[in-house]
N, C-alpha and C. Protein backbone atom coordinates (compact mmCIF):
# COMPACT_ATOMS: atom_id res chain seq x y z
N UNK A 1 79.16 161.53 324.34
CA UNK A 1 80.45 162.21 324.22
C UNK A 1 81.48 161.47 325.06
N UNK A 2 82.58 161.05 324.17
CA UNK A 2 83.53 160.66 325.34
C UNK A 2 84.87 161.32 325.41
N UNK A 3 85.03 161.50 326.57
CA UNK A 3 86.29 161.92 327.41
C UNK A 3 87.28 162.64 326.57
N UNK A 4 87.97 163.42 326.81
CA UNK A 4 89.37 163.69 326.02
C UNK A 4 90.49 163.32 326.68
N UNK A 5 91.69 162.63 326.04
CA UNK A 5 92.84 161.93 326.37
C UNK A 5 93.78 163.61 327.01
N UNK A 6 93.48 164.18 326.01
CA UNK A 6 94.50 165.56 326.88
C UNK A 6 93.59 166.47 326.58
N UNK A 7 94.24 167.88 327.56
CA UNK A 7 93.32 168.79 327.45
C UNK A 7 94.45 169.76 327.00
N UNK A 8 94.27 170.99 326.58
CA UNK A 8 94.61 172.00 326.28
C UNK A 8 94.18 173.39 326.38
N UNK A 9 95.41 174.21 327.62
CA UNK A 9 94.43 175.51 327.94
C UNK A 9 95.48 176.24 327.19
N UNK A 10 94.75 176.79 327.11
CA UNK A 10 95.62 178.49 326.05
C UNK A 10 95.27 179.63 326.71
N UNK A 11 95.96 180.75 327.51
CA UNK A 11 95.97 181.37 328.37
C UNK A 11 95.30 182.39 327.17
N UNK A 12 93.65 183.39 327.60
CA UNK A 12 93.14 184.81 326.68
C UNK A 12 92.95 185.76 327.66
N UNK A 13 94.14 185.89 328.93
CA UNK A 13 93.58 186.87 329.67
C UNK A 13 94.38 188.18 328.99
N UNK A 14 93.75 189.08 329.03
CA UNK A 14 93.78 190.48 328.44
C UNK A 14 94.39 191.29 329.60
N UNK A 15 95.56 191.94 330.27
CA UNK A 15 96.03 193.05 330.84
C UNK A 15 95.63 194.50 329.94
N UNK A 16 95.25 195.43 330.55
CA UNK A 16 95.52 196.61 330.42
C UNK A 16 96.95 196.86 329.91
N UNK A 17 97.13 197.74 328.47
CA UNK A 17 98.39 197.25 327.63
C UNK A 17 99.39 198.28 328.87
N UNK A 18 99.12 199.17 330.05
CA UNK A 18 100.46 199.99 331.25
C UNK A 18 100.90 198.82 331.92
N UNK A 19 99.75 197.46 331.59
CA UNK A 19 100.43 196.85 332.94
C UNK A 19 101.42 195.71 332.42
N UNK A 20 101.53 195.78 331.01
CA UNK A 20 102.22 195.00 330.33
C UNK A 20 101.86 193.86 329.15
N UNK A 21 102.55 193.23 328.49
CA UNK A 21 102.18 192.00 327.67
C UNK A 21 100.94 191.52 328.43
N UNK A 22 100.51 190.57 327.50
CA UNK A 22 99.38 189.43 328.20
C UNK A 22 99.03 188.58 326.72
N UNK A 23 98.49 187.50 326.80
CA UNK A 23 98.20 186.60 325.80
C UNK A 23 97.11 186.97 324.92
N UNK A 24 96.13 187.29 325.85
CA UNK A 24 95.42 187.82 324.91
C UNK A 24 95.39 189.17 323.98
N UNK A 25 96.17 190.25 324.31
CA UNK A 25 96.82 191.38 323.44
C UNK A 25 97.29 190.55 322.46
N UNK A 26 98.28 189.32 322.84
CA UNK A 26 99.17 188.72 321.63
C UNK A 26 98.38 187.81 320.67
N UNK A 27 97.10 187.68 320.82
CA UNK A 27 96.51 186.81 319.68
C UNK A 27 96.27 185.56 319.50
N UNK A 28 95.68 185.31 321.63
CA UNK A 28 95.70 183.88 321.75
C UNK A 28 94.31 183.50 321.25
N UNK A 29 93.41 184.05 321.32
CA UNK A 29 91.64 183.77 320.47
C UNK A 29 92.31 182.84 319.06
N UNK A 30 92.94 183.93 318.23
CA UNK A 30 93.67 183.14 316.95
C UNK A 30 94.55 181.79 316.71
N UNK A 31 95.62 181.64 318.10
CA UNK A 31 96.11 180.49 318.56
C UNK A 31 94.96 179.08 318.54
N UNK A 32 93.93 179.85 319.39
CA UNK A 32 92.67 178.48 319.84
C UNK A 32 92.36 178.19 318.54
N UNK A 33 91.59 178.97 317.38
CA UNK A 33 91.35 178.87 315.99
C UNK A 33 92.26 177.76 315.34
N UNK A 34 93.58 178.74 315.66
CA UNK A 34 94.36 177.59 314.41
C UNK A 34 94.67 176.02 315.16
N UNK A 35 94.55 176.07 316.36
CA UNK A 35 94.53 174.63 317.12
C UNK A 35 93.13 173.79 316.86
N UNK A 36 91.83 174.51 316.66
CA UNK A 36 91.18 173.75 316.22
C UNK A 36 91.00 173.35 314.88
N UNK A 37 91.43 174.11 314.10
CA UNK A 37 91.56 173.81 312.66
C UNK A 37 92.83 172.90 312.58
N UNK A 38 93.89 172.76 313.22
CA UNK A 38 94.68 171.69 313.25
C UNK A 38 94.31 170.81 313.13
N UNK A 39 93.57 170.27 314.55
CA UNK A 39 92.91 169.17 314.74
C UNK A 39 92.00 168.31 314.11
N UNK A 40 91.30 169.42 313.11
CA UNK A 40 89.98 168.56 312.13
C UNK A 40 90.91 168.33 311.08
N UNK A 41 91.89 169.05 310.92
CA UNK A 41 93.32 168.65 309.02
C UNK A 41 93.18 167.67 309.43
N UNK A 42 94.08 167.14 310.69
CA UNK A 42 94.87 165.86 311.20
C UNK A 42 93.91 164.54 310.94
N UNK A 43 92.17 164.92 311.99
CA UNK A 43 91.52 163.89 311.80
C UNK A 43 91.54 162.74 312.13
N UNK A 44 91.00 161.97 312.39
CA UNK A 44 91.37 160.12 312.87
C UNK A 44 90.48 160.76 314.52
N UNK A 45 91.08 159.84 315.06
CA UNK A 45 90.52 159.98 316.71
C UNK A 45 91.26 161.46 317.42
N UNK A 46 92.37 161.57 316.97
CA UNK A 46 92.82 163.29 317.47
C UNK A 46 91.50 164.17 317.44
N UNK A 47 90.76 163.81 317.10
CA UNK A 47 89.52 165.32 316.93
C UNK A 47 88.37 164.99 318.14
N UNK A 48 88.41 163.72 318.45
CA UNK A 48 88.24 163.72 319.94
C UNK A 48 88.78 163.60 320.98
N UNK A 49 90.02 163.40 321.26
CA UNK A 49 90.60 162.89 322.03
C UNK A 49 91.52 164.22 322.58
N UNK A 50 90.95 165.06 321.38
CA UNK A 50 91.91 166.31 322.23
C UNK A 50 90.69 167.26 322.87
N UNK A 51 90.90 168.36 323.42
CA UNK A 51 89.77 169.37 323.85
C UNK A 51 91.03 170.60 323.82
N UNK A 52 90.38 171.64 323.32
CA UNK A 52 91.50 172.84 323.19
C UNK A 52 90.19 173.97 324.04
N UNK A 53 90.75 174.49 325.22
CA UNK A 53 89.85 175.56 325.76
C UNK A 53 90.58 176.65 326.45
N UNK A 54 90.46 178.35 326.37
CA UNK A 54 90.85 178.99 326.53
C UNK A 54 90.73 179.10 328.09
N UNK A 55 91.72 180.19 328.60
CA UNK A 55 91.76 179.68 330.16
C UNK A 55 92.41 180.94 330.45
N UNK A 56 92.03 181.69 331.54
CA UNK A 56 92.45 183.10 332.53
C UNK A 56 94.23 182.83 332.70
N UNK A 57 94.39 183.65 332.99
CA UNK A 57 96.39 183.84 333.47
C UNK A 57 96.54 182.60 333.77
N UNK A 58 97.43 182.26 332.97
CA UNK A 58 98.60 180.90 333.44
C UNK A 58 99.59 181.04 333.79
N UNK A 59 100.19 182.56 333.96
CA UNK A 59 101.52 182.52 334.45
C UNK A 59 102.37 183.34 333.84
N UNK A 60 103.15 183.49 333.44
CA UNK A 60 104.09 184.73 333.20
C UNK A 60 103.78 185.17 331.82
N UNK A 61 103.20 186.23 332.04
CA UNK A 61 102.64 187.12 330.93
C UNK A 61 103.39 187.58 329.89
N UNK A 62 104.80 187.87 330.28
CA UNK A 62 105.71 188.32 329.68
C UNK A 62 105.85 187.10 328.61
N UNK A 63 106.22 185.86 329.16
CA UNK A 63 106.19 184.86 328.24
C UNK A 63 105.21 184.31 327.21
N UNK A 64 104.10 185.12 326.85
CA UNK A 64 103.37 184.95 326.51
C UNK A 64 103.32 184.99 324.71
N UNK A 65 102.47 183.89 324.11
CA UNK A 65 101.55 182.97 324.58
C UNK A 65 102.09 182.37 325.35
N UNK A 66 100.92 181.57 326.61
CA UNK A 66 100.87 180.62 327.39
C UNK A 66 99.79 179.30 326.98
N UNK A 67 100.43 178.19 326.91
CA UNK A 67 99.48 177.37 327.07
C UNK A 67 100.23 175.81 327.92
N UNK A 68 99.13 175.29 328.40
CA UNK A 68 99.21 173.72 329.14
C UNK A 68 98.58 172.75 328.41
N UNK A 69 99.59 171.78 328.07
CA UNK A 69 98.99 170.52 327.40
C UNK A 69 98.48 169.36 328.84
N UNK A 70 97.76 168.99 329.49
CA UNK A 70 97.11 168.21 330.61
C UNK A 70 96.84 166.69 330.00
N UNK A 71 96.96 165.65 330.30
CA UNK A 71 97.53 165.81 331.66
C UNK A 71 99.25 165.41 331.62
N UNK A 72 100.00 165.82 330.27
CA UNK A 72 100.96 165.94 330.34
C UNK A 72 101.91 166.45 331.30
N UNK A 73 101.32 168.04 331.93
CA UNK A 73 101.94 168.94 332.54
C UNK A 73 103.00 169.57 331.61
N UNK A 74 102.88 169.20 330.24
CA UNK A 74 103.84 170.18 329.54
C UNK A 74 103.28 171.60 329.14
N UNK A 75 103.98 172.90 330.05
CA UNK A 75 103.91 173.70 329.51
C UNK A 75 104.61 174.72 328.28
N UNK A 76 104.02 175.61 327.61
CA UNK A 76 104.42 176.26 326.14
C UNK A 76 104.51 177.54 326.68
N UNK A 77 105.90 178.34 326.01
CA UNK A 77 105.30 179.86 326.25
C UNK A 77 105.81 180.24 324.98
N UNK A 78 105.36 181.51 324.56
CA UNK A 78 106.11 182.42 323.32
C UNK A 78 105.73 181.46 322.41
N UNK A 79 104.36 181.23 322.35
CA UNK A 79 103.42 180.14 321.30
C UNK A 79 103.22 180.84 320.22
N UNK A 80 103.64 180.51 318.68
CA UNK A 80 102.45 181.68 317.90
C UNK A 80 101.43 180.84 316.90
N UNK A 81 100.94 181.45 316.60
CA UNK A 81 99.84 180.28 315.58
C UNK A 81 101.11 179.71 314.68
N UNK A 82 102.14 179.87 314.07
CA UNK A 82 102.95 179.30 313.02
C UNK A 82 103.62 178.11 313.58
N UNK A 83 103.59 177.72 315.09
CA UNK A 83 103.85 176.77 315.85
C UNK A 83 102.92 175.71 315.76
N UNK A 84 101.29 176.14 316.03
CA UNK A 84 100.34 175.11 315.58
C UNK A 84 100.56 173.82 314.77
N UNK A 85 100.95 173.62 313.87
CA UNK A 85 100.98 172.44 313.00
C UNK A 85 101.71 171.80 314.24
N UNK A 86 103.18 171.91 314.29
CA UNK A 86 104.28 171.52 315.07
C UNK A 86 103.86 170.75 316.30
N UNK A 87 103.25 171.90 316.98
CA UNK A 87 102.45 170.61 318.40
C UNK A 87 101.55 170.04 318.71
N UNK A 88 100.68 170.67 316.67
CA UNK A 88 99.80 169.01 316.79
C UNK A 88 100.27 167.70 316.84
N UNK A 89 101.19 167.96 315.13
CA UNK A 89 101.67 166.51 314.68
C UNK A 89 102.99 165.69 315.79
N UNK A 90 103.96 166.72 316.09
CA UNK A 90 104.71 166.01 317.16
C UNK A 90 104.17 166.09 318.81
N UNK A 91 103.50 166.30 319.48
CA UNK A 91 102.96 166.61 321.05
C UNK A 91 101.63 165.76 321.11
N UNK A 92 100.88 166.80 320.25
CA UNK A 92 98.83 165.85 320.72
C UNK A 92 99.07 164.80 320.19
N UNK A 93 99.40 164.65 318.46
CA UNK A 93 99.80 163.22 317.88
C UNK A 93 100.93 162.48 318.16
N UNK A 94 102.19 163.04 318.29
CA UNK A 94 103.23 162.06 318.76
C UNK A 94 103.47 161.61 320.01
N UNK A 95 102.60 162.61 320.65
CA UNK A 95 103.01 162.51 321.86
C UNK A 95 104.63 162.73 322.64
N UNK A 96 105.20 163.53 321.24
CA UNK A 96 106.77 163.91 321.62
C UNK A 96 106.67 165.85 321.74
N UNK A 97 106.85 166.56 323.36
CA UNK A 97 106.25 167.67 323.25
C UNK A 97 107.71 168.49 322.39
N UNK A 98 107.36 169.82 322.04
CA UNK A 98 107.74 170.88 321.66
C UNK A 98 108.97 171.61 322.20
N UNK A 99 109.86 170.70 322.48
CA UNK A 99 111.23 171.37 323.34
C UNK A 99 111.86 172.89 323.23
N UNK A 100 111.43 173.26 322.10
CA UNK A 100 112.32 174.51 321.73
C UNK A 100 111.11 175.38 322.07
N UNK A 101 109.47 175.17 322.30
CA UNK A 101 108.36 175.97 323.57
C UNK A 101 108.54 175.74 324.28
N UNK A 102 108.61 174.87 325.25
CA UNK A 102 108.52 174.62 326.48
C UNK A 102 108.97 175.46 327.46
N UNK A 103 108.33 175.70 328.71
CA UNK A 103 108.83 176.61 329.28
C UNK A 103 108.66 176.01 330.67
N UNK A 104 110.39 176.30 331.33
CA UNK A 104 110.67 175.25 332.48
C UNK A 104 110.62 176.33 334.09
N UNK A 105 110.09 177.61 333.68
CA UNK A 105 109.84 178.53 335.04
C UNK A 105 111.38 178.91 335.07
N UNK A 106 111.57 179.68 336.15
CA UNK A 106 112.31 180.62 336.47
C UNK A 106 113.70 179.56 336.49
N UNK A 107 114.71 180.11 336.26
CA UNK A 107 115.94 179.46 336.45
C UNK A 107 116.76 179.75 337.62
């Protein structure tokens, strides 16, 4: 097995729905799905070179989905699966990330 060029976490932590949003209420299990089914469409060396793995709180829940493309450091929020294609072909494959996801923290 060799290495993956980037990694990809997709935030599935689940809040209790009093304590608010969270990614996984919003349907990040389905996000990981359609990111791996991305990846085998695309094909070529992208299907190794990426690794897509789900990952506890990343950070502002509200903004949620959350995910981190590594070792980019580009983060995504307010991800939905209809985004998928988008930051395969321009981000994992172009290596040009998702400007209109991206999420730059508090202002």
């Amino acid at each position: 097995m060799s290495l993956p060029e980037k990694h990809v976490f997709v935030c599935i932590a689940n809040r209790p729905p009093v304590a608010g949003a969270s990614c996984g209420n919003s349907g990040s299990r389905e996000l990981i799905e359609r990111l791996q089914f991305a990846l085998l469409e695309h094909g070529g060396p992208l299907v190794t070179q990426v690794k897509i793995n789900g990952s506890t709180c990343l950070g502002p829940c509200e903004q949620g989905i959350n995910m981190v493309v590594y070792p980019d450091g580009v983060w995504y929020s307010r991800v939905t699966p209809d985004d998928v294609q988008e930051i395969v072909e321009s981000h994992l494959a172009g290596g040009r990330p998702v400007e209109r996801l991206r999420f730059h923290g508090a202002s």
